[in-house]
N, C-alpha and C. Protein backbone atom coordinates (compact mmCIF):
# COMPACT_ATOMS: atom_id res chain seq x y z
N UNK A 1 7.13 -15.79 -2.87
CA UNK A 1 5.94 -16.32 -3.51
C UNK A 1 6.32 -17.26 -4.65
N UNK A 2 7.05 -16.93 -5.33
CA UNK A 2 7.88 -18.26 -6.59
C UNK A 2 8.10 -19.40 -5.56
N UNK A 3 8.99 -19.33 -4.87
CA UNK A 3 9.64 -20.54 -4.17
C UNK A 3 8.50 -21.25 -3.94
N UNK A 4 6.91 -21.26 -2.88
CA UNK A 4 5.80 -21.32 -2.60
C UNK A 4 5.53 -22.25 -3.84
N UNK A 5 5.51 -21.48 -5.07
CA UNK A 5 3.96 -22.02 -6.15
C UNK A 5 4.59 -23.54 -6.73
N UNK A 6 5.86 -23.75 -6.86
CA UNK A 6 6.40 -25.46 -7.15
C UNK A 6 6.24 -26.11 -6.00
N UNK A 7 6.53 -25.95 -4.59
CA UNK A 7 6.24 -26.47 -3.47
C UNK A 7 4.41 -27.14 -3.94
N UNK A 8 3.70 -26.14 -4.10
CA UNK A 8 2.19 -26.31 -3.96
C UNK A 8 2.37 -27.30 -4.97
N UNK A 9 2.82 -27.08 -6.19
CA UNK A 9 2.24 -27.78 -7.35
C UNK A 9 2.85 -29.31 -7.24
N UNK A 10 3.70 -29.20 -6.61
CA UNK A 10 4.67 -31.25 -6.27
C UNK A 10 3.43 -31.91 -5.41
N UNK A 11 2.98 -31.10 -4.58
CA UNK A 11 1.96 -31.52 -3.31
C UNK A 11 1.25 -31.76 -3.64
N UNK A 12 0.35 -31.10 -4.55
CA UNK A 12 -0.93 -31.87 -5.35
C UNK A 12 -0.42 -32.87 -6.28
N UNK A 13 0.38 -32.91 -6.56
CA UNK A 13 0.69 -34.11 -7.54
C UNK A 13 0.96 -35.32 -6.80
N UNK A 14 1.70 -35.15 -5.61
CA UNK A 14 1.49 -36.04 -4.70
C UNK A 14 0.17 -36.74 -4.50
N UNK A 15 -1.04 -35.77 -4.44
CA UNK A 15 -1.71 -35.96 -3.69
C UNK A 15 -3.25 -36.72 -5.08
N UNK A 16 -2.49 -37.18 -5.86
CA UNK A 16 -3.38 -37.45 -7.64
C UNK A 16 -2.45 -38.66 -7.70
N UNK A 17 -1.54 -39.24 -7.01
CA UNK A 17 -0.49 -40.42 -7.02
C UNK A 17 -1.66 -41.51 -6.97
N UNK A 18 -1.55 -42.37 -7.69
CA UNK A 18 -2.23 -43.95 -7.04
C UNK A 18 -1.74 -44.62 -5.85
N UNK A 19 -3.01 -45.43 -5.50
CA UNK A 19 -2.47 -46.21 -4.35
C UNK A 19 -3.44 -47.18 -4.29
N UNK A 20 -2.95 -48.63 -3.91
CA UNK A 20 -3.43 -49.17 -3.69
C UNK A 20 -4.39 -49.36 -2.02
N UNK A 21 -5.39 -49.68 -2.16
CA UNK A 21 -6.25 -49.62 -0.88
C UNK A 21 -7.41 -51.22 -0.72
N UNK A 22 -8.02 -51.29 0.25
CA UNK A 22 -9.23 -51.93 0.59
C UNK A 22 -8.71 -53.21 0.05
N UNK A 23 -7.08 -53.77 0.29
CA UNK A 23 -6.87 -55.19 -0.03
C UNK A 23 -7.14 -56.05 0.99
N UNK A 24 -8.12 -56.91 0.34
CA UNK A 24 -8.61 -58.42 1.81
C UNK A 24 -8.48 -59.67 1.07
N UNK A 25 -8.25 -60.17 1.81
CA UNK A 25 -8.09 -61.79 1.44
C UNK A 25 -8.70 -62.98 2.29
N UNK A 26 -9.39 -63.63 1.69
CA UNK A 26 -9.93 -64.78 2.64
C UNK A 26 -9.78 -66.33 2.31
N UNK A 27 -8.81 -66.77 3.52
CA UNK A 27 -8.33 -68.29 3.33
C UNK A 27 -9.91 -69.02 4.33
N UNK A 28 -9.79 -69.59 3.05
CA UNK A 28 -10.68 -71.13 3.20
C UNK A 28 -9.69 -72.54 2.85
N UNK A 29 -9.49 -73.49 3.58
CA UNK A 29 -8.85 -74.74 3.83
C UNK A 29 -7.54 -74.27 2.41
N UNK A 30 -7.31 -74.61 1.48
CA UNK A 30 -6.12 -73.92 0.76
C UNK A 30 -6.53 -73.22 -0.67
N UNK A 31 -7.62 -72.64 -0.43
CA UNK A 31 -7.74 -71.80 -1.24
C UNK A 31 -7.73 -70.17 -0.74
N UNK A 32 -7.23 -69.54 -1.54
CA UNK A 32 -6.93 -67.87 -1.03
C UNK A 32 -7.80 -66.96 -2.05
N UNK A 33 -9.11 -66.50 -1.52
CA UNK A 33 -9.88 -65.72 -2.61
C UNK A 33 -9.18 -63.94 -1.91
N UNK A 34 -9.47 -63.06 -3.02
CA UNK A 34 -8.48 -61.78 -2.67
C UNK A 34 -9.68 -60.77 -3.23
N UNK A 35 -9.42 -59.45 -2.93
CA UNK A 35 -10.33 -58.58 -4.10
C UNK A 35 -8.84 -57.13 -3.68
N UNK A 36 -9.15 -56.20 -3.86
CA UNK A 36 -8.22 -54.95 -3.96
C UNK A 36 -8.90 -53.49 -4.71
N UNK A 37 -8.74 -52.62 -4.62
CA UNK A 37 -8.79 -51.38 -5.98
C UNK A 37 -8.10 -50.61 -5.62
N UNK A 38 -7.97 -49.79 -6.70
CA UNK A 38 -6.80 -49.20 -6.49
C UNK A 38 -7.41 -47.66 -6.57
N UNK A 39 -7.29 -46.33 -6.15
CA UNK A 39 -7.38 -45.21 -5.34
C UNK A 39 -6.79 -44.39 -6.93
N UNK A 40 -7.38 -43.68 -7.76
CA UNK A 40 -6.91 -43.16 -8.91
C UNK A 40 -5.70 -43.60 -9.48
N UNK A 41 -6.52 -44.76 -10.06
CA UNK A 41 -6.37 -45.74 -11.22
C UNK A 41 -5.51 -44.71 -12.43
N UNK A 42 -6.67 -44.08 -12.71
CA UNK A 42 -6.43 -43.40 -14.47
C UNK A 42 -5.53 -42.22 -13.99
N UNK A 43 -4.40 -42.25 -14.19
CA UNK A 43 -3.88 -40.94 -13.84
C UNK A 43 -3.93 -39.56 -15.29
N UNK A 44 -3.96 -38.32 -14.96
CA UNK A 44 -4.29 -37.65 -15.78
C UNK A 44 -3.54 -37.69 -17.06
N UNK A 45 -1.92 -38.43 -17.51
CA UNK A 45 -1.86 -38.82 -18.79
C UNK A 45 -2.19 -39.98 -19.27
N UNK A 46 -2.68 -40.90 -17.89
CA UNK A 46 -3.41 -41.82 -18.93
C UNK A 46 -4.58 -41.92 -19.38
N UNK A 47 -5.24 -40.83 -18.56
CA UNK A 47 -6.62 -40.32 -19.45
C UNK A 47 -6.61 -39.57 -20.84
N UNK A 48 -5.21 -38.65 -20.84
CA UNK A 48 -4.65 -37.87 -22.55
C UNK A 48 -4.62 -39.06 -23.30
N UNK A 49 -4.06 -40.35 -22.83
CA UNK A 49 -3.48 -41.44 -23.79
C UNK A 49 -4.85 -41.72 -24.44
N UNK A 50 -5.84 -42.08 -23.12
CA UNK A 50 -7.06 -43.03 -24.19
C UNK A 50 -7.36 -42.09 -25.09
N UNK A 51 -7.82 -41.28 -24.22
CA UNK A 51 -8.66 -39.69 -25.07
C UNK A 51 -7.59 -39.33 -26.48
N UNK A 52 -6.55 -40.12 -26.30
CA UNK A 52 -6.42 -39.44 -27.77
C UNK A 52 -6.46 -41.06 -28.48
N UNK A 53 -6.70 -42.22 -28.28
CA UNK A 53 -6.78 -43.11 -28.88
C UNK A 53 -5.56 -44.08 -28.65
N UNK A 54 -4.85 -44.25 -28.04
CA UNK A 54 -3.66 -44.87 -27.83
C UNK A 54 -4.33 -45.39 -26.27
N UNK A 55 -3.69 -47.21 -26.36
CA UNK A 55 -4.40 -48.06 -25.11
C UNK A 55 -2.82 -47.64 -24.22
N UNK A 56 -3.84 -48.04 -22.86
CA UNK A 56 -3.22 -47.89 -21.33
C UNK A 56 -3.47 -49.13 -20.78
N UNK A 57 -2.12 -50.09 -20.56
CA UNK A 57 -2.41 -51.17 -19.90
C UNK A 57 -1.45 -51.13 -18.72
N UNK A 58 -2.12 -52.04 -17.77
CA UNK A 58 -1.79 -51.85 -16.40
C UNK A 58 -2.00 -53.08 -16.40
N UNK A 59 -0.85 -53.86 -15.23
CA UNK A 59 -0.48 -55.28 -14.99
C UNK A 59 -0.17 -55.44 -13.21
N UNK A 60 -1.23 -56.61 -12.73
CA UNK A 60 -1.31 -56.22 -11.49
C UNK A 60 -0.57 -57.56 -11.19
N UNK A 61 0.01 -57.59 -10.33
CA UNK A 61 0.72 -59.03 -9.81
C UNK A 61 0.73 -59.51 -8.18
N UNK A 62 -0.05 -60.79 -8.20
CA UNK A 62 -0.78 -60.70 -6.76
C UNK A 62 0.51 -62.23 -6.94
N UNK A 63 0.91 -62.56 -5.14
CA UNK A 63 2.02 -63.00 -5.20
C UNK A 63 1.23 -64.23 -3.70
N UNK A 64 1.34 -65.26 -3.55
CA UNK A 64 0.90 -65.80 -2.13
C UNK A 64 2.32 -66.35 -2.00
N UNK A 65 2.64 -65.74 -0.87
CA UNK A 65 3.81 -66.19 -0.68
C UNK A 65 4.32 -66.78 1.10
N UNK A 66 5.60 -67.48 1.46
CA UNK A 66 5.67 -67.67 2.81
C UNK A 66 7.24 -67.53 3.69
N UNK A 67 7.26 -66.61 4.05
CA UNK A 67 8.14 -66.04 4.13
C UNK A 67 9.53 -67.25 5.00
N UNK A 68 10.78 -67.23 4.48
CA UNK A 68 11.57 -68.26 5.07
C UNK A 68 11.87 -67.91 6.44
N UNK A 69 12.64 -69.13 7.14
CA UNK A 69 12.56 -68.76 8.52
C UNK A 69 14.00 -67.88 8.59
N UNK A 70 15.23 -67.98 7.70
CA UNK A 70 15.88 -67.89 7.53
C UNK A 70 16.37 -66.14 7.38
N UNK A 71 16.32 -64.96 7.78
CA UNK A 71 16.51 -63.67 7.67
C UNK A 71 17.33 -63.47 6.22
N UNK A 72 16.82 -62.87 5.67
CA UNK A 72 17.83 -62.16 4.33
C UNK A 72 17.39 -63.23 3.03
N UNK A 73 16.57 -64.41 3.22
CA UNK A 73 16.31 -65.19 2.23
C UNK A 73 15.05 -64.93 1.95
N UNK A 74 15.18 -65.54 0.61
CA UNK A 74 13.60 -65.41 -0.31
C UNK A 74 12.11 -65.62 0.06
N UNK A 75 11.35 -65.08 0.03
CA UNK A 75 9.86 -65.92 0.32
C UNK A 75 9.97 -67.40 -0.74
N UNK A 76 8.77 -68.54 -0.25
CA UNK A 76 8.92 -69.01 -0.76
C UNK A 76 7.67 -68.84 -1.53
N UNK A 77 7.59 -68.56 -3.18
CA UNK A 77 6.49 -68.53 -3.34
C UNK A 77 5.57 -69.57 -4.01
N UNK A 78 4.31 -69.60 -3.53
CA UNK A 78 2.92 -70.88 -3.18
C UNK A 78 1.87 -70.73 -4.46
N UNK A 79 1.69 -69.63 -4.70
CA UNK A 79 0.88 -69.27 -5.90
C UNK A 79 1.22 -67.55 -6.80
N UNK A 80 0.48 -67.73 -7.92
CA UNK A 80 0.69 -66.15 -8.41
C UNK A 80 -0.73 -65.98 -9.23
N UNK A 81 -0.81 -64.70 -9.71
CA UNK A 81 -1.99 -64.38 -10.06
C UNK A 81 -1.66 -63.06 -11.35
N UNK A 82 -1.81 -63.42 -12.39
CA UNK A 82 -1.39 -62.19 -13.16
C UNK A 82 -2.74 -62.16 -13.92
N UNK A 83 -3.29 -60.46 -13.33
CA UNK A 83 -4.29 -59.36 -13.79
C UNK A 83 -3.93 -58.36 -14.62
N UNK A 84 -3.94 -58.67 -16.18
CA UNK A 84 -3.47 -57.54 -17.38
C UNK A 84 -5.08 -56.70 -17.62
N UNK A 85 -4.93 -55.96 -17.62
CA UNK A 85 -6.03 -54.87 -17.96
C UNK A 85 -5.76 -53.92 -18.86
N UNK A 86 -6.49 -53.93 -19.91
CA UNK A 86 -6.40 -52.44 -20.59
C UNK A 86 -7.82 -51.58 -21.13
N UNK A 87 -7.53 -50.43 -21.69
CA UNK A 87 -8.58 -49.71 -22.14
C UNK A 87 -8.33 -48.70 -23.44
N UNK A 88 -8.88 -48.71 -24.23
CA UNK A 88 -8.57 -47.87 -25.84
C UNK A 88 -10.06 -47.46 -26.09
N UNK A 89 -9.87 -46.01 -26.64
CA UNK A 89 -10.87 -45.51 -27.16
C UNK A 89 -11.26 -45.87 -28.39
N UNK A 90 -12.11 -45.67 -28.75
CA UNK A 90 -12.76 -46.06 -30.35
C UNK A 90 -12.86 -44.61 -30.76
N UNK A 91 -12.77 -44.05 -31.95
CA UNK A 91 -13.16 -42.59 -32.04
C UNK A 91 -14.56 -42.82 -33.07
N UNK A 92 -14.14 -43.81 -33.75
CA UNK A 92 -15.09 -44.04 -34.55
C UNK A 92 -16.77 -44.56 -34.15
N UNK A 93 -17.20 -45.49 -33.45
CA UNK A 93 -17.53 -45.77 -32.68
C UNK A 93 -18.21 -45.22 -31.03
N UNK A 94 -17.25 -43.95 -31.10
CA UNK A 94 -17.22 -43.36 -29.58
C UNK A 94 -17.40 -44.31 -28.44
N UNK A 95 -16.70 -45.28 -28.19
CA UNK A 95 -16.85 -46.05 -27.57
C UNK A 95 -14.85 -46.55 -26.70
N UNK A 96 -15.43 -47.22 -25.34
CA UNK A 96 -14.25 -47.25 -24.93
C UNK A 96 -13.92 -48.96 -25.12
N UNK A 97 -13.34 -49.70 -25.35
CA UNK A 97 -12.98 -51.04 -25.25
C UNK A 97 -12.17 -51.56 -24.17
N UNK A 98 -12.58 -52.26 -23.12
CA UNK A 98 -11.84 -52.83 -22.03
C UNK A 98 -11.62 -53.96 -22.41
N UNK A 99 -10.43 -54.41 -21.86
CA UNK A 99 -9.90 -55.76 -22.06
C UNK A 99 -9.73 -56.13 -20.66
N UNK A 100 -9.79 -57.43 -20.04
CA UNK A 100 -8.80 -58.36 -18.88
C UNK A 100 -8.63 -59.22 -18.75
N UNK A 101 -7.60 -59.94 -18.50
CA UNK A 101 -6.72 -61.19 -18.32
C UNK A 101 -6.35 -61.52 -17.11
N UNK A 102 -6.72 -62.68 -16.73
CA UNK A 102 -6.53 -63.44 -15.86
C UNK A 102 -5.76 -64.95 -16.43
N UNK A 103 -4.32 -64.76 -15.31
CA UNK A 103 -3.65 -65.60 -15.38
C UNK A 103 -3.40 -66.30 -14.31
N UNK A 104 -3.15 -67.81 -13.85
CA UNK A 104 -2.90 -67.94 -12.30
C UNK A 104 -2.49 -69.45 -12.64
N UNK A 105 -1.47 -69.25 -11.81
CA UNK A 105 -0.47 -70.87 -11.38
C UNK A 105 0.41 -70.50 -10.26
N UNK A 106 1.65 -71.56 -10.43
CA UNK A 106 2.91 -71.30 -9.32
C UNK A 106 3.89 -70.53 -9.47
N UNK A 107 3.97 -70.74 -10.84
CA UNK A 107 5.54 -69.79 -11.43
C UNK A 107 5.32 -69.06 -12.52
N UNK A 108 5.85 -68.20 -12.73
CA UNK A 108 5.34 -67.46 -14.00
C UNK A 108 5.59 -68.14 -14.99
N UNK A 109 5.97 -68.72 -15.35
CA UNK A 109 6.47 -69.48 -16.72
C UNK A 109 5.11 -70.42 -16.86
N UNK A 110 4.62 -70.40 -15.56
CA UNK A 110 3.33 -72.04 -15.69
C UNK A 110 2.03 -71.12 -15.55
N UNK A 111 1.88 -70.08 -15.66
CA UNK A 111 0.31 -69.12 -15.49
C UNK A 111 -0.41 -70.40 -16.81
N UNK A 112 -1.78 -70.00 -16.06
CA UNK A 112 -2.95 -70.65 -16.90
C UNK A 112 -3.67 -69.62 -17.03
N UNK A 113 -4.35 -69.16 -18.38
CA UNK A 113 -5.30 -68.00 -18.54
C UNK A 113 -6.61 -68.92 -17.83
N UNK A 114 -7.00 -68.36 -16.97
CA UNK A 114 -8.50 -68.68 -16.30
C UNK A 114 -9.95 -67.65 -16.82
N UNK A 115 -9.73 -66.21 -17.45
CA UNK A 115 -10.47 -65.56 -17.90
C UNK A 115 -9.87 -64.47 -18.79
N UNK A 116 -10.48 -64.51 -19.65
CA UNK A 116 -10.48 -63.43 -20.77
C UNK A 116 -11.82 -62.51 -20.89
N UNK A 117 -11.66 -61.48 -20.10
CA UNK A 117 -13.09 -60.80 -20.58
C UNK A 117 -12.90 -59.57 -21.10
N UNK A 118 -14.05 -58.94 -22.15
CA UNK A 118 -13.61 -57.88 -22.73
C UNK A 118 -15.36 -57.36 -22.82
N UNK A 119 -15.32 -56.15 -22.54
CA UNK A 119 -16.46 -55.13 -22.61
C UNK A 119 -15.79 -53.46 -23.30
N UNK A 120 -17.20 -53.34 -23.81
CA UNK A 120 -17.48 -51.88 -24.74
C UNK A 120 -18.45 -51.01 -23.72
N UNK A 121 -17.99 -49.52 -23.45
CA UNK A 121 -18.72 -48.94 -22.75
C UNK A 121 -18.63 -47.40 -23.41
N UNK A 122 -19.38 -46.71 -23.08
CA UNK A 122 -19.60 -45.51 -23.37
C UNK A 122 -18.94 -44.51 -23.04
N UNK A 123 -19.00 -44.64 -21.38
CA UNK A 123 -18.89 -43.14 -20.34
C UNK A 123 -17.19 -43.72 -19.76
N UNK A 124 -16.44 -42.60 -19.44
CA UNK A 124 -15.16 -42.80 -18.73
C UNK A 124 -14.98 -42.97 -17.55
N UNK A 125 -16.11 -43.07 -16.80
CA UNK A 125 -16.37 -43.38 -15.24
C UNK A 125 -16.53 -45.04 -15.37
N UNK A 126 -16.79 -45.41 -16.55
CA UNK A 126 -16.79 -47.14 -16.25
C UNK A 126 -15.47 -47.78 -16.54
N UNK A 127 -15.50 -46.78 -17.41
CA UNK A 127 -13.46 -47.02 -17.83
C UNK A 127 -12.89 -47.15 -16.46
N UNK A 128 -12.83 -45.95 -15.48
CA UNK A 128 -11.99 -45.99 -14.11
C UNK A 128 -12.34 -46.93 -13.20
N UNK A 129 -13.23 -47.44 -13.43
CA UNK A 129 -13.98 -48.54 -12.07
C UNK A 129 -13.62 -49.88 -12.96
N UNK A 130 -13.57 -50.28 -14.18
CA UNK A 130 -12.47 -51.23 -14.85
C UNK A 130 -11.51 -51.56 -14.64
N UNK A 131 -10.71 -50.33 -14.65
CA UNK A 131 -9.39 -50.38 -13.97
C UNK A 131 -9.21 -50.05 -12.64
N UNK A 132 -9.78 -49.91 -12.07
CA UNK A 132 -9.55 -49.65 -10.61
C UNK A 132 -10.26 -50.82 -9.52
N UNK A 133 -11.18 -51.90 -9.90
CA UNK A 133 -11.89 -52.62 -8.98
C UNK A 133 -11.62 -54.13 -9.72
N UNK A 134 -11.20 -54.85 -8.43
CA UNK A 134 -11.15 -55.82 -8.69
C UNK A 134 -11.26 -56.81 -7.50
N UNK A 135 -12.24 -57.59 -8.08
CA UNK A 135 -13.61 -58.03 -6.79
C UNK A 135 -13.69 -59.57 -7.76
N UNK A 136 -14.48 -60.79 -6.79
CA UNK A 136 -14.73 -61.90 -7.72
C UNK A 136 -13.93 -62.27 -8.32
N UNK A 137 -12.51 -62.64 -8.13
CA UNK A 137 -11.27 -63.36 -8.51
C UNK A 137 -11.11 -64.41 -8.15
N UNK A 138 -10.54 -64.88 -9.49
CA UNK A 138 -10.41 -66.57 -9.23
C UNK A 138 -9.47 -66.90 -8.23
N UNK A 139 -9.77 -68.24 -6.97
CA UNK A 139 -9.06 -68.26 -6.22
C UNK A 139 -7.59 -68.66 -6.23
N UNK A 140 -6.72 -68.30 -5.49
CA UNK A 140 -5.82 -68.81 -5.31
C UNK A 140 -5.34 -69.84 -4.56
N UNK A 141 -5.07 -71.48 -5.37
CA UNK A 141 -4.45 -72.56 -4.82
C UNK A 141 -3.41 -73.19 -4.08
N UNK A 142 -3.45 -73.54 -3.18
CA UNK A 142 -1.99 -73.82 -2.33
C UNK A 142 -2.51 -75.29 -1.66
N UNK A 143 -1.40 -76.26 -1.83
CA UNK A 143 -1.44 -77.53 -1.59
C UNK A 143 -1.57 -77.34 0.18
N UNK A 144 -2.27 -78.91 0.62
CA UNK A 144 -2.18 -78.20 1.81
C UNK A 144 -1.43 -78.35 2.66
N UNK A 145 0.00 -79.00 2.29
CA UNK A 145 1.03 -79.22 3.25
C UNK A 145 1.98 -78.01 3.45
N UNK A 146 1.61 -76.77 2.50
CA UNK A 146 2.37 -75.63 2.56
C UNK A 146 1.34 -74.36 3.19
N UNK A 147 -0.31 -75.03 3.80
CA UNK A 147 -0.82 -73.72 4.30
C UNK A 147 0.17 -73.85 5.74
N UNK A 148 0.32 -72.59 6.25
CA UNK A 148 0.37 -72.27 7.81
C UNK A 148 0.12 -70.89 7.90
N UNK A 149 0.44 -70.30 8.90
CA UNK A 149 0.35 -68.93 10.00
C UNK A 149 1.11 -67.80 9.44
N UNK A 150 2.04 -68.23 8.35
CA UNK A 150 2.96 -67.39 8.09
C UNK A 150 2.81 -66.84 6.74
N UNK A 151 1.45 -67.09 5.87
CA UNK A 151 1.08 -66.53 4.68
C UNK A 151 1.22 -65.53 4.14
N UNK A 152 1.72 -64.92 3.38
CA UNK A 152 1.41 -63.49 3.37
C UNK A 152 0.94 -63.50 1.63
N UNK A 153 0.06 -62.43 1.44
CA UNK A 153 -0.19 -61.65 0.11
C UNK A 153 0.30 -60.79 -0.55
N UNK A 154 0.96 -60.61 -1.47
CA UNK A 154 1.60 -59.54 -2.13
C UNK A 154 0.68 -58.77 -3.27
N UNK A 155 0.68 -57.47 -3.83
CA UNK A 155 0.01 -56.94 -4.66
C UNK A 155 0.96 -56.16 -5.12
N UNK A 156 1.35 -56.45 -6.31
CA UNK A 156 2.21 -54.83 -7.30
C UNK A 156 1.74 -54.82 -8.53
N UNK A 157 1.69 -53.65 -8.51
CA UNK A 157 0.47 -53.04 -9.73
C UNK A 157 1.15 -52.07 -10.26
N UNK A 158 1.56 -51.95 -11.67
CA UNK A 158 2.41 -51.29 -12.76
C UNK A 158 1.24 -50.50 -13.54
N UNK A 159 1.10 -49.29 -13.47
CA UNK A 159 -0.14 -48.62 -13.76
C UNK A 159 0.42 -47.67 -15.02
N UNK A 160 1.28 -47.21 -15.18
CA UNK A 160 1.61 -45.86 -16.40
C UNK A 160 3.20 -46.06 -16.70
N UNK A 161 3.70 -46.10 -18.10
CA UNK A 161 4.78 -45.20 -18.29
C UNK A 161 4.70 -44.53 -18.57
N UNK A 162 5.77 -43.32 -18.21
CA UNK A 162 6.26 -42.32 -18.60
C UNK A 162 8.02 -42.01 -18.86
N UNK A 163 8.46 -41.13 -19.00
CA UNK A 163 9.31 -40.86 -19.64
C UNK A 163 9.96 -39.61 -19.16
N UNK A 164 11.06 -40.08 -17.87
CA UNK A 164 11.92 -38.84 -17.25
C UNK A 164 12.99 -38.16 -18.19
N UNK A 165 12.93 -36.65 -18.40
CA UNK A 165 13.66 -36.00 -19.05
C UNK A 165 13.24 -36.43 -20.65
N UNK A 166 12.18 -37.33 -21.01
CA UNK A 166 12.20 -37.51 -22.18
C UNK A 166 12.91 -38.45 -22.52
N UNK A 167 13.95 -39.00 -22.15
CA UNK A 167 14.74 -40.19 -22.57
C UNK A 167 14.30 -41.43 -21.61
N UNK A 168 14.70 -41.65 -20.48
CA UNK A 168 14.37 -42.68 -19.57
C UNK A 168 13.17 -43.21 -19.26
N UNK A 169 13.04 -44.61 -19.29
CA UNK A 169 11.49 -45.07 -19.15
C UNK A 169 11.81 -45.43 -17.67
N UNK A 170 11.05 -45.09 -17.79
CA UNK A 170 9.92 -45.32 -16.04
C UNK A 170 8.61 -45.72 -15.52
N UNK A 171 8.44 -46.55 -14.87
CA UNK A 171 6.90 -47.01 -14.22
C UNK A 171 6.61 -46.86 -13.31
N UNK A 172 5.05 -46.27 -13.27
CA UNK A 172 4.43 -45.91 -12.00
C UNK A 172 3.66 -47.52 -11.24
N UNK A 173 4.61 -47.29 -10.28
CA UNK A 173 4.54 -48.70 -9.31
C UNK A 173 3.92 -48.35 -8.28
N UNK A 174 2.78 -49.08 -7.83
CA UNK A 174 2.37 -49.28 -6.38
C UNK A 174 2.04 -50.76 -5.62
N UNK A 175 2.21 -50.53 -4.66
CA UNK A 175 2.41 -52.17 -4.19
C UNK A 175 1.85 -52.16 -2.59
N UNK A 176 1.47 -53.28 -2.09
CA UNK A 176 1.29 -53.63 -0.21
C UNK A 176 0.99 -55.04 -0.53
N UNK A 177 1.18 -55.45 0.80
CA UNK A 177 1.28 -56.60 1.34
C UNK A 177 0.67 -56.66 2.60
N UNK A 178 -0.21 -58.13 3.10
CA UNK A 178 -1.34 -58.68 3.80
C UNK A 178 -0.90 -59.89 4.23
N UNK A 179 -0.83 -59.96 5.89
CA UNK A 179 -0.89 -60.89 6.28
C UNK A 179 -1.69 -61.76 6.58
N UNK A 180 -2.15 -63.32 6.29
CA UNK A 180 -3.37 -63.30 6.28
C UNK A 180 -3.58 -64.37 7.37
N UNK A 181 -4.63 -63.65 8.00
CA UNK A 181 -4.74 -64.73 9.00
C UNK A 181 -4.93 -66.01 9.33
N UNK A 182 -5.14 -67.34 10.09
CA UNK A 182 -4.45 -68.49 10.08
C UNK A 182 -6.41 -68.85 10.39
């Protein structure tokens, strides 16, 4: 029965993991509009974090990329999209503060902020659908001598650190990729 009760308890923790889900993308002539959410967003210490007043930011990185013909070489990548999100409690106030950032160009060094939005909410169910839905994104540009058949979408989304053994930092990563049709 010992051996049993850590077995159980890894499994549910497994089973409280994020994941990304419901990623679509739709090419129109060379623009790439996307939406995504992500499947328990707030994981239960980053709900301790707000709840005790300390922000939780999560950085999503959407990638349009085309893969070389070449085996073992790089995609080449066509556009990027950087989605910073965060959320902090107010205690004073009782209120939650969302932040998000929208960044988008070719290379990371060349992102253009396209939106800055920030909302105040009450309840922690709007907090999780903040961080977890993301719908109505600015599109993604690609010249059109580089659309073809071989597009693909990338999504990696950096949601929590934590801290193995207490010393080592670590990030909770989830990621997929979409081929998108021609």
């Amino acid at each position: 029965m010992l051996v049993l009760a850590p077995a159980a308890a890894h499994a549910g923790g497994a089973a409280d993991k994020p994941r990304l889900v419901d990623l679509a993308a739709r090419r129109e002539r060379n623009e790439v509009t996307l939406s995504f959410r992500l499947e328990r967003a707030l994981t239960r210490d980053a709900r301790e974090r707000i709840g005790s007043g300390l922000p939780v930011v999560q950085r999503h990185q959407v990638e349009l990329v085309r893969p070389r013909a070449v085996p073992l070489w790089p995609a080449h990548d066509l556009a990027r999209m950087l989605i910073e999100t965060s959320a902090v409690y107010d205690s004073l106030t009782r209120r939650y503060e969302l932040t998000r950032t929208i960044r988008v160009g070719r290379r990371k060094k060349e992102l253009e902020t396209v939106a800055d939005d920030r909302l105040s909410v009450e309840s922690i169910a709007e907090v999780e659908r903040w961080l977890s839905v993301f719908e109505g994104l600015p599109p993604l540009e690609v010249a059109e001598s580089e659309v073809d058949a071989r597009l693909k979408l990338r999504v990696e989304s950096t949601l929590d650190r934590h801290y193995a053994f207490y010393l080592f930092p670590a990030r909770l990563t989830v990621s997929d990729e979409l081929k998108l049709e021609p």
